[in-house]
N, C-alpha and C. Protein backbone atom coordinates (compact mmCIF):
# COMPACT_ATOMS: atom_id res chain seq x y z
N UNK A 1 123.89 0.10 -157.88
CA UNK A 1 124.64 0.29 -159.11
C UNK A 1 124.29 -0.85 -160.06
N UNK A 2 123.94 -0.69 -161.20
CA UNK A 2 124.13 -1.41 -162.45
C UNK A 2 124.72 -2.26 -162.61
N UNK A 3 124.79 -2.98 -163.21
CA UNK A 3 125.73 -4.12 -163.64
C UNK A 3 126.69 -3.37 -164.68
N UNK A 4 126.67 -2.96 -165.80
CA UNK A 4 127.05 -2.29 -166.61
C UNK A 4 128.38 -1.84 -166.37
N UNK A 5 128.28 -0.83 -165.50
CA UNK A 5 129.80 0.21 -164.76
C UNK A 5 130.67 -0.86 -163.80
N UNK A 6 130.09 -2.08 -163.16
CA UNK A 6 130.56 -2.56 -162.58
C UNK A 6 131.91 -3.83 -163.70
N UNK A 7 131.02 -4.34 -165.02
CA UNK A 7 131.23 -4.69 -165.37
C UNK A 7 133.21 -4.21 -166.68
N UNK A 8 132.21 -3.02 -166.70
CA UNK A 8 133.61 -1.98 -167.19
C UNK A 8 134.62 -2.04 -167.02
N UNK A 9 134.77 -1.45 -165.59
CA UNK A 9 135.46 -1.63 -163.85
C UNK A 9 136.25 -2.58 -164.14
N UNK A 10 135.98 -3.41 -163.70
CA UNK A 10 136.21 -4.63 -164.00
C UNK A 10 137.35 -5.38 -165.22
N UNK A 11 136.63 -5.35 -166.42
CA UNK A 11 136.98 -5.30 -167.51
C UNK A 11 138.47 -4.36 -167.49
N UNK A 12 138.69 -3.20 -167.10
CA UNK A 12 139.66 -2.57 -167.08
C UNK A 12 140.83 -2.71 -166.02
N UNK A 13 140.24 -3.30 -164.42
CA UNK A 13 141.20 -3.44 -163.53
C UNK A 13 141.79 -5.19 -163.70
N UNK A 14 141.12 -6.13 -164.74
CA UNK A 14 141.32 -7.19 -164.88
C UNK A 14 142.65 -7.24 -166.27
N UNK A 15 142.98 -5.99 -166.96
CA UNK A 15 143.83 -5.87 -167.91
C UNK A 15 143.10 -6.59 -169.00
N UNK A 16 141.91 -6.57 -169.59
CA UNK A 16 141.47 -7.32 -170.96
C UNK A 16 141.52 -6.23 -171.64
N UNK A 17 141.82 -6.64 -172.77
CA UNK A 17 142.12 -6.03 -174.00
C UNK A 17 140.23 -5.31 -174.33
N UNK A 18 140.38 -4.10 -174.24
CA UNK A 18 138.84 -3.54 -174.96
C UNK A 18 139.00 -2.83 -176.37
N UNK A 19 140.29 -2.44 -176.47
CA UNK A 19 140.95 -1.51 -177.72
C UNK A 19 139.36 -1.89 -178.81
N UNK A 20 139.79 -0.68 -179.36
CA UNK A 20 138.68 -0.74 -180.56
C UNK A 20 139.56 -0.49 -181.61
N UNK A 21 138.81 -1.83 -182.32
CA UNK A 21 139.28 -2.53 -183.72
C UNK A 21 141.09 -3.13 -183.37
N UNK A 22 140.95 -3.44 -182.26
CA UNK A 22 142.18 -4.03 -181.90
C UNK A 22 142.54 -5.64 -183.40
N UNK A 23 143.53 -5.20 -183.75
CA UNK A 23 144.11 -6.04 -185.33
C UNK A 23 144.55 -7.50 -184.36
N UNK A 24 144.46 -7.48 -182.86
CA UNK A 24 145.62 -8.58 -182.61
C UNK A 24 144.18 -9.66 -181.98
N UNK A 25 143.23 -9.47 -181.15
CA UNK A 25 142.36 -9.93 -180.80
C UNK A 25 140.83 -9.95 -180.87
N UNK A 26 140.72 -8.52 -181.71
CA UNK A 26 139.34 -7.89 -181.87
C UNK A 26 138.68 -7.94 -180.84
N UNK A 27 139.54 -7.60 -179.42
CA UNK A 27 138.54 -7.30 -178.63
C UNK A 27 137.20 -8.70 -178.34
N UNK A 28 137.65 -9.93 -178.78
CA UNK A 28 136.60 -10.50 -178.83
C UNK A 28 135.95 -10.90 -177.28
N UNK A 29 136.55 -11.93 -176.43
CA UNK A 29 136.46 -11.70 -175.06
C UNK A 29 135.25 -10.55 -174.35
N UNK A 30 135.97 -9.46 -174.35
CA UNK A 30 135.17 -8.60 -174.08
C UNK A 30 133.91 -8.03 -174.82
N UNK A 31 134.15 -8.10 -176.13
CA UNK A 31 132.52 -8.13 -177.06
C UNK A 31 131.71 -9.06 -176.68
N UNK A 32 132.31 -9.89 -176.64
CA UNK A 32 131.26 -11.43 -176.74
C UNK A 32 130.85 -11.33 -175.43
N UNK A 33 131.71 -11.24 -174.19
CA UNK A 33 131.00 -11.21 -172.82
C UNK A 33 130.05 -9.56 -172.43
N UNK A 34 129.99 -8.51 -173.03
CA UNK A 34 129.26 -7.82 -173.02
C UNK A 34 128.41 -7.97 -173.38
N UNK A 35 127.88 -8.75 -174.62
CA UNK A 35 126.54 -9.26 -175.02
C UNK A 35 125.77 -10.28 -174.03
N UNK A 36 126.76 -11.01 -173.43
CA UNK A 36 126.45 -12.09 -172.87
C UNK A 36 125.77 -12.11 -171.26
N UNK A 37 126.23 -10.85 -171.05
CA UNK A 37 125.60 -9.95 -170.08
C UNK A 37 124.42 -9.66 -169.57
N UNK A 38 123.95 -9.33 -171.10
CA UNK A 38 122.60 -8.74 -171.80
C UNK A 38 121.48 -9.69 -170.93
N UNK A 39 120.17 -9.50 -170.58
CA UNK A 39 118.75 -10.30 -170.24
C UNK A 39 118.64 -10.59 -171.33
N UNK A 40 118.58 -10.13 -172.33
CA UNK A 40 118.14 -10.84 -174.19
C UNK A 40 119.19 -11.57 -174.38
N UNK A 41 120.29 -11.93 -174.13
CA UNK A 41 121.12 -13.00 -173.99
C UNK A 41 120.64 -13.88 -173.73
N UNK A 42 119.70 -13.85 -172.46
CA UNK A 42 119.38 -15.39 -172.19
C UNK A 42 118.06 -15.54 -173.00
N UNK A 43 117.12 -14.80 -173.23
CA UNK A 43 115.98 -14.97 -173.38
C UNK A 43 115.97 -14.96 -175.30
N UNK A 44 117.30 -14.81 -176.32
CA UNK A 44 117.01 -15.35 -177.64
C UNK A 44 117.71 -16.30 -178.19
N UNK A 45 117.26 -17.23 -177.92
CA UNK A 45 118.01 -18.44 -178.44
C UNK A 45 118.74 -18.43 -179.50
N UNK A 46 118.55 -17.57 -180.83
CA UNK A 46 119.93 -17.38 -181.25
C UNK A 46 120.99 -16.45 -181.12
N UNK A 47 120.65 -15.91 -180.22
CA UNK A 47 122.10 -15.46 -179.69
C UNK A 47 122.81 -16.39 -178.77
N UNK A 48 122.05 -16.78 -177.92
CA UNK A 48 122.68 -17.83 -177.02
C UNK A 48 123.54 -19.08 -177.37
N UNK A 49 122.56 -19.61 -178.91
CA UNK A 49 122.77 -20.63 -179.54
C UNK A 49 124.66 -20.08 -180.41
N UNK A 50 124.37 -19.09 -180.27
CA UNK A 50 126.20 -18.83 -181.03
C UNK A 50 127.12 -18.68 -180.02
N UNK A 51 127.34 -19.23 -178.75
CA UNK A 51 128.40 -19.04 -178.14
C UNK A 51 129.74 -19.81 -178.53
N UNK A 52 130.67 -19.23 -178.05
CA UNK A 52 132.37 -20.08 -178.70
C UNK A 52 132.75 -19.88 -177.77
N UNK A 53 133.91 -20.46 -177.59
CA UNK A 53 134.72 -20.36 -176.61
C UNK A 53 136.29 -20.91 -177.45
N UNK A 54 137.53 -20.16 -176.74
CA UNK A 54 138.91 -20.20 -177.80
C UNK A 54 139.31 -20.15 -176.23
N UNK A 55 140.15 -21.55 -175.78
CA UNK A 55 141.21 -21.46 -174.33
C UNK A 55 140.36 -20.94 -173.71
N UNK A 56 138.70 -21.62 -173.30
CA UNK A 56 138.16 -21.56 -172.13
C UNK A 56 137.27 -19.76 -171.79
N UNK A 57 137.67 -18.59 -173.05
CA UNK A 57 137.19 -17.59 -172.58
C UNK A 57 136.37 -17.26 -173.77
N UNK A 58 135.20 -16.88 -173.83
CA UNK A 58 133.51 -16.45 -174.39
C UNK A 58 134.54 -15.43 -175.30
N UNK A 59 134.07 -15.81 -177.08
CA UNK A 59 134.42 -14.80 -178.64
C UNK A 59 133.53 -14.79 -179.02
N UNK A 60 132.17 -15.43 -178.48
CA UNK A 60 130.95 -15.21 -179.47
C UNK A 60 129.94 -15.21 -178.54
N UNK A 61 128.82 -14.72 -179.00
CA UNK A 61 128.22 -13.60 -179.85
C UNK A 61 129.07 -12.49 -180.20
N UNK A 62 129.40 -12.31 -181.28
CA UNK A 62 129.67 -10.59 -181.29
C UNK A 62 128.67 -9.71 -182.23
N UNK A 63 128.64 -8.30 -181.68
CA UNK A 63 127.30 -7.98 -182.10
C UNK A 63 126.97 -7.85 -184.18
N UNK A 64 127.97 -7.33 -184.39
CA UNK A 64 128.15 -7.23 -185.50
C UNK A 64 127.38 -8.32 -186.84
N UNK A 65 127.18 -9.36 -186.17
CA UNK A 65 127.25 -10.57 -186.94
C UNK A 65 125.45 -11.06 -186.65
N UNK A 66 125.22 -10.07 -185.81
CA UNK A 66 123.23 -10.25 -185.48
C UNK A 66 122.99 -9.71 -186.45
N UNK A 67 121.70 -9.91 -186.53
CA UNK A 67 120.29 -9.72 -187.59
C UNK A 67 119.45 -7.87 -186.18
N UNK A 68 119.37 -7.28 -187.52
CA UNK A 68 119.02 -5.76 -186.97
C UNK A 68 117.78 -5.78 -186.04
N UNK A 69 116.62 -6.59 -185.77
CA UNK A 69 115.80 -6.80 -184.60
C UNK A 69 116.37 -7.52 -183.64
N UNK A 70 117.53 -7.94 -183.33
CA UNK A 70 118.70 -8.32 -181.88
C UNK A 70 118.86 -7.44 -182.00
N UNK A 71 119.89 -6.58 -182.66
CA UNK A 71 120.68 -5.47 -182.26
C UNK A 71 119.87 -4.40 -181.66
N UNK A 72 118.67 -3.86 -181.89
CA UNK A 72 117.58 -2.94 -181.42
C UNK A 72 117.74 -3.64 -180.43
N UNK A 73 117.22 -4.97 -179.42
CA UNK A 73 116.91 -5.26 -178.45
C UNK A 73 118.23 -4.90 -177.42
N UNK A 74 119.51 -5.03 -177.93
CA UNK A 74 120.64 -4.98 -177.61
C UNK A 74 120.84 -3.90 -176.73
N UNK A 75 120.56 -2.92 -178.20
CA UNK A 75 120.75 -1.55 -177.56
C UNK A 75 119.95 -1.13 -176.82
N UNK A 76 118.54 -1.04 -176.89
CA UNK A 76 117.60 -0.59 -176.01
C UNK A 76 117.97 -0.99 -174.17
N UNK A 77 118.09 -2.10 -174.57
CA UNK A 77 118.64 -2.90 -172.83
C UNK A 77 119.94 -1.84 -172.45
N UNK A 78 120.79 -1.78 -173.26
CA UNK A 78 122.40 -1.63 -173.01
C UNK A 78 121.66 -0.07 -172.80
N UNK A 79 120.97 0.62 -173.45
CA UNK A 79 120.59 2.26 -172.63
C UNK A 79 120.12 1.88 -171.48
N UNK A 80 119.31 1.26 -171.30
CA UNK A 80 118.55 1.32 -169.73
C UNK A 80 120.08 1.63 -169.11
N UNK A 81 120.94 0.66 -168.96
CA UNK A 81 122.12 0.32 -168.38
C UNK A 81 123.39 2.00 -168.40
N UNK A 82 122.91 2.49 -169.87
CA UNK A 82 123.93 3.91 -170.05
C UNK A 82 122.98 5.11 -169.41
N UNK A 83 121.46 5.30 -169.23
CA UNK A 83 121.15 5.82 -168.53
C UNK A 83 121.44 6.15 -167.41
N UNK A 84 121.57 4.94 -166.47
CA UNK A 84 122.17 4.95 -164.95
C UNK A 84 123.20 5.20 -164.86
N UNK A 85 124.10 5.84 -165.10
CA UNK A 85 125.48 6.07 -165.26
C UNK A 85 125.53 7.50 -164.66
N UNK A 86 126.57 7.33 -163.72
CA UNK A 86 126.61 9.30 -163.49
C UNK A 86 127.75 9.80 -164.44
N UNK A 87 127.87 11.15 -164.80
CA UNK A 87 129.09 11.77 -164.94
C UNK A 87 130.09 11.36 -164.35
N UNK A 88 130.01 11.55 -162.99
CA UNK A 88 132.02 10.94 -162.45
C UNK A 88 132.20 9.59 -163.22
N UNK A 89 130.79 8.34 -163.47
CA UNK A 89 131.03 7.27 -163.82
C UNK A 89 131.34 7.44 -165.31
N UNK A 90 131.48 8.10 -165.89
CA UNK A 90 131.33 8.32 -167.34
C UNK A 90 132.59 8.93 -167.18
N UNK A 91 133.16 9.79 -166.54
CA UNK A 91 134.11 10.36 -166.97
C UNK A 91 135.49 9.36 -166.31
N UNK A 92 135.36 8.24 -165.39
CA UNK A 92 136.05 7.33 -164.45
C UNK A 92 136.69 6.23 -166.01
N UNK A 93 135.85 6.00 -167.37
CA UNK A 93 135.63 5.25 -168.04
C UNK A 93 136.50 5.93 -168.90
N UNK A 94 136.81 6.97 -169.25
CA UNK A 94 137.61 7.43 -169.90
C UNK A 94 136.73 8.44 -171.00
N UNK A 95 137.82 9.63 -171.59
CA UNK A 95 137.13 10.65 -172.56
C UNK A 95 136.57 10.08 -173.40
N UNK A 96 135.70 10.69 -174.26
CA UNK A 96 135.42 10.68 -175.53
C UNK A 96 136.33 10.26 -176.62
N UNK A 97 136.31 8.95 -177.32
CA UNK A 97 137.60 8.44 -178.40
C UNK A 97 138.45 7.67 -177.51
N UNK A 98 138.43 8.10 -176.23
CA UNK A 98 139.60 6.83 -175.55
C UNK A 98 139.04 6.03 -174.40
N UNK A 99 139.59 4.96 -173.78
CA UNK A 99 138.74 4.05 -173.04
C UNK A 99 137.79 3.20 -173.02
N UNK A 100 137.14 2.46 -172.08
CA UNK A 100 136.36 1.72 -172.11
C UNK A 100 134.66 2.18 -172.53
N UNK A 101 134.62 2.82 -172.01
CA UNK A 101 133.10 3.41 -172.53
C UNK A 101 133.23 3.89 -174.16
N UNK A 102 134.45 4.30 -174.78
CA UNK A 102 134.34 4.35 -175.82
C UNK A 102 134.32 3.33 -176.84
N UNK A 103 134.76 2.16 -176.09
CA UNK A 103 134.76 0.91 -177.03
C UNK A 103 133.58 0.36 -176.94
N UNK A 104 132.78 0.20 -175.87
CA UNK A 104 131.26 0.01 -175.87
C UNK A 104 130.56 1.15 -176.95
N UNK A 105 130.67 1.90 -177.01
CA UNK A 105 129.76 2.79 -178.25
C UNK A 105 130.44 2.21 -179.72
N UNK A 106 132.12 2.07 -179.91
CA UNK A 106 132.23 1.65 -180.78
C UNK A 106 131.71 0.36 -181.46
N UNK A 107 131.45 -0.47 -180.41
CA UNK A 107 130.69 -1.85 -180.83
C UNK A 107 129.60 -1.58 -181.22
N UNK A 108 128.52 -0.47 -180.72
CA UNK A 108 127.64 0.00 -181.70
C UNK A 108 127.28 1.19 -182.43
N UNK A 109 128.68 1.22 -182.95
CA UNK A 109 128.85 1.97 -184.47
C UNK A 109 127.75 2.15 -185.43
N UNK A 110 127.22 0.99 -185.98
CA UNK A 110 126.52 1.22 -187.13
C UNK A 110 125.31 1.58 -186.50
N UNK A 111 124.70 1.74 -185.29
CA UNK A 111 123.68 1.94 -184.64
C UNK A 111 123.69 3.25 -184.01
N UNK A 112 124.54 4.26 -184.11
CA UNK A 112 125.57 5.28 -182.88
C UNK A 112 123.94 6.26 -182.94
N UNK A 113 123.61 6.74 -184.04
CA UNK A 113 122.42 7.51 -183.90
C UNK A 113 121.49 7.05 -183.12
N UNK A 114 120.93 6.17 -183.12
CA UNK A 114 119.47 5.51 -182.65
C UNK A 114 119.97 5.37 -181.05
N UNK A 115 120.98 4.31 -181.03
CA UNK A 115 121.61 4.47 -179.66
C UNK A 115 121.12 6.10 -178.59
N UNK A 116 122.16 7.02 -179.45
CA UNK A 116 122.08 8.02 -178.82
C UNK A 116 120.95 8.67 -178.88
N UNK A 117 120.03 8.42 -179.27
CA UNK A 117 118.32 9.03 -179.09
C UNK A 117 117.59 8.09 -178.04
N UNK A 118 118.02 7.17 -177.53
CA UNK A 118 117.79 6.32 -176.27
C UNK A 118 118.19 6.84 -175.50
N UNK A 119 119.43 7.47 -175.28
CA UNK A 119 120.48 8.11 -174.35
C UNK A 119 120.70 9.31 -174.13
N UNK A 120 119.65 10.58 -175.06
CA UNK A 120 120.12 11.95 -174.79
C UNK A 120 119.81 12.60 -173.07
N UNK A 121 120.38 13.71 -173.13
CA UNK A 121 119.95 13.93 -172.20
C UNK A 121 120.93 13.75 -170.57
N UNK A 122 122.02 12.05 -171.10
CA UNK A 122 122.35 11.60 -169.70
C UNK A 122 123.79 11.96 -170.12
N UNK A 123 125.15 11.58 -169.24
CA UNK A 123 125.86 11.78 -169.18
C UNK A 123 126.48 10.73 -170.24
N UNK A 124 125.92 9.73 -170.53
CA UNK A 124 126.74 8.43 -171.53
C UNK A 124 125.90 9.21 -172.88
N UNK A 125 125.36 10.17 -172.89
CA UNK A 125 124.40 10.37 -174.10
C UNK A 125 125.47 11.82 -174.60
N UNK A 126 125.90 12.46 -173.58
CA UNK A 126 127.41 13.45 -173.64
C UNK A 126 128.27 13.09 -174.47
N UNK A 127 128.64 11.62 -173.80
CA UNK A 127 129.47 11.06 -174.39
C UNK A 127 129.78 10.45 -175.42
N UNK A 128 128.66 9.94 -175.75
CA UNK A 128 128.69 9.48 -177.01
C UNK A 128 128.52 10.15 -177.82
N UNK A 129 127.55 11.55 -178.04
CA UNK A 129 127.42 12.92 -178.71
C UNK A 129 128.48 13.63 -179.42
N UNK A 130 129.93 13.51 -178.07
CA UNK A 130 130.61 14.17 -178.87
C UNK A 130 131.37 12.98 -180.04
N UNK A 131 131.49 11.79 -179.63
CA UNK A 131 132.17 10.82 -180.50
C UNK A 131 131.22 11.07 -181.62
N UNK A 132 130.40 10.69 -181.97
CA UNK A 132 129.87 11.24 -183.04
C UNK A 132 129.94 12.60 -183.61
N UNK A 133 129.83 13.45 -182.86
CA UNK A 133 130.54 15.26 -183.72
C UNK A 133 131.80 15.16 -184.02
N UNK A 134 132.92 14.68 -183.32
CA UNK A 134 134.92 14.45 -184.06
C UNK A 134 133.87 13.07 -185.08
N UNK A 135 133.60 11.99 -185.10
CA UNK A 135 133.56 11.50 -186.53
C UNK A 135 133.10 12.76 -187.57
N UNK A 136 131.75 12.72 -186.86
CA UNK A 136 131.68 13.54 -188.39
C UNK A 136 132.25 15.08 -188.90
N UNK A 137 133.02 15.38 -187.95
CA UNK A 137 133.82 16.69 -188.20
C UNK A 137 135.30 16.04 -189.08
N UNK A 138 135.44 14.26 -189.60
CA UNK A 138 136.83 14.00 -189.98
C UNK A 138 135.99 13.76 -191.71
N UNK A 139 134.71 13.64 -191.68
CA UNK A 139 134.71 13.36 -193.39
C UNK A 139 134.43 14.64 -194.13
């Protein structure tokens, strides 16, 4: 198994806040340590070079705030990782719009297309498919 699903797991049986666009914490913790995750974590020094820490727990990197050749590297890695994913594991993460797997796609929002052309085909590529058809079925 992946690191990825394990990491989720995790993330969810540990009670951290993943909410998307959470107003009280932004989710930072868990953004920042999902990047931090990443092999291109270690290997681009400015991502690495932006770490923070607030009471001992990782708010930075968050992705939002990279330059668009990180974020490609980001995502490309983070598919390898949504590839391996089965259905039960995809569906263990919660539906489409709710849960943890949905807050990982929401972190890459402005990317959701390209993402999901890395990802068709698999069960996280399902998933993210339909989050993108309810967005664009609300404008």
């Amino acid at each position: 198994m992946k690191w990825l699903y394990k990491f989720l797991a995790k993330v969810v049986d540990d009670g951290w806040c993943a909410q998307m666009g959470c107003s009280t914490c932004g989710s930072l913790e868990f953004r920042a340590t999902l990047i931090s995750n990443l092999n291109c974590y270690k290997n681009i020094p400015e991502i690495s070079n932006l770490a923070e820490y607030r009471e001992g727990n990782l708010i930075s990197p968050i992705y939002y705030k990279l330059d668009l050749e990180t974020k490609k590297k980001i995502l490309e890695e983070i598919s390898d990782e949504l590839k391996g994913l089965t259905k039960a594991q995809v569906d263990h993460l919660g539906p489409p719009g709710y849960g943890i797997l949905s807050s990982v796609f929401y972190e890459f929002s402005d990317q959701s297309d390209y993402l999901h052309s890395l990802i068709i085909g698999t069960a996280a590529g399902a998933h993210l498919k339909a989050m993108i058809d309810h967005n664009n079925s609300l404008r």
